[in-house]
Protein backbone atom coordinates (compact mmCIF):
# COMPACT_ATOMS: atom_id res chain seq x y z
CA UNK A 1 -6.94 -4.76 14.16
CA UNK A 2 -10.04 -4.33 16.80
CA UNK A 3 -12.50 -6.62 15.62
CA UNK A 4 -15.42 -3.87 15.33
CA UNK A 5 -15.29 -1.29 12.74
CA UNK A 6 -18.00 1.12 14.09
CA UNK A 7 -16.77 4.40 14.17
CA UNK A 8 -18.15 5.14 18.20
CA UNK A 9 -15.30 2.57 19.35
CA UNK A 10 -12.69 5.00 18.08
CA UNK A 11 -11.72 8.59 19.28
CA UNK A 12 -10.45 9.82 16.10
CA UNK A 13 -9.80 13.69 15.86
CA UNK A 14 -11.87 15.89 13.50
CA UNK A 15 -8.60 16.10 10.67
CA UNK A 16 -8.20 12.41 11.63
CA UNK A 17 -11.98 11.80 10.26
CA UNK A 18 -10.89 14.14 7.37
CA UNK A 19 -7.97 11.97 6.23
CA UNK A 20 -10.07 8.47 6.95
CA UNK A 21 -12.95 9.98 4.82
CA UNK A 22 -10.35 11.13 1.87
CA UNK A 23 -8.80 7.57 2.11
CA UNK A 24 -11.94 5.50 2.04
CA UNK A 25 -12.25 7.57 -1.83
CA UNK A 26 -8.73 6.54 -2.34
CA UNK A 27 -6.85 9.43 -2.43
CA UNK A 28 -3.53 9.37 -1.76
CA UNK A 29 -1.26 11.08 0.98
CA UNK A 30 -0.09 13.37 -1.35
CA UNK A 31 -3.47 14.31 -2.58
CA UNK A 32 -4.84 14.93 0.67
CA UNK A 33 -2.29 17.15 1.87
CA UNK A 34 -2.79 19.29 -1.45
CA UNK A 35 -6.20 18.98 -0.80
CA UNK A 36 -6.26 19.92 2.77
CA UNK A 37 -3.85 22.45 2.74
CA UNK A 38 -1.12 20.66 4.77
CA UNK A 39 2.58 18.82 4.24
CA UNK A 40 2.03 15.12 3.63
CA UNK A 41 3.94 14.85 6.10
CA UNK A 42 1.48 15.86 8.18
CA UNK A 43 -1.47 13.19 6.49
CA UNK A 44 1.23 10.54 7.39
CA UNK A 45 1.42 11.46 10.49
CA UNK A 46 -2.14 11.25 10.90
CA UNK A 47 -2.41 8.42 9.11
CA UNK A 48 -0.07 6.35 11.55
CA UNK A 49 -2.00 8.02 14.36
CA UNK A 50 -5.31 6.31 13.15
CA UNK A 51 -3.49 3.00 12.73
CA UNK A 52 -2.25 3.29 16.34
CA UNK A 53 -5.87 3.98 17.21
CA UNK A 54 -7.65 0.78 15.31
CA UNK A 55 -4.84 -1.72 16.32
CA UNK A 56 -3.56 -2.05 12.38
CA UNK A 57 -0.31 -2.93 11.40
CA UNK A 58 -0.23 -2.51 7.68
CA UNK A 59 -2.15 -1.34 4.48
CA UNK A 60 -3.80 -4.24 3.86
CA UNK A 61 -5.31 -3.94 7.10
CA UNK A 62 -5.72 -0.21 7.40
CA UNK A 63 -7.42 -0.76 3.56
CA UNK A 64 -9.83 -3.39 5.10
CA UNK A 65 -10.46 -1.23 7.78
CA UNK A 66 -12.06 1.85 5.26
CA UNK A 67 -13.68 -0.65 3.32
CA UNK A 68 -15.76 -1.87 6.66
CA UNK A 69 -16.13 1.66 8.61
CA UNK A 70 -18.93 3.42 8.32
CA UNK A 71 -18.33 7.11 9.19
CA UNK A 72 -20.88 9.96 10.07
CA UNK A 73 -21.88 12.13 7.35
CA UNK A 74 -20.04 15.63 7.38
């Protein structure tokens, strides 16, 4: 994972701030797809697309990773 967490140091799509902001309140792929209106398929997708981003290789890390960003307010 990239050692800074600020949110500048990533280009993360709107949906892709979306889906980081629904996972930092723990809900879960399924519930953001509902939620959002998509397959969770889709949230997956996205999800692995933001790990890609940040340099993460697993949960634990992409779960570290919400706990530390800090992202602008909607």
């Amino acid at each position: 994972m990239k050692k800074s967490s600020q949110f500048s140091d990533f280009d993360f799509t709107s949906r892709e701030i979306e889906i980081l902001r629904l996972a930092k309140n723990a809900y879960s792929c399924k519930e953001i797809a509902d939620l959002l209106f998509i397959s969770e398929l889709t949230v997956r997708k996205h999800r692995q697309n933001i790990l890609l981003k940040i340099g993460c290789t697993g949960k634990k890390e992409f779960r570290k990773f919400l706990r530390e960003i800090i992202l602008p307010p909607p």
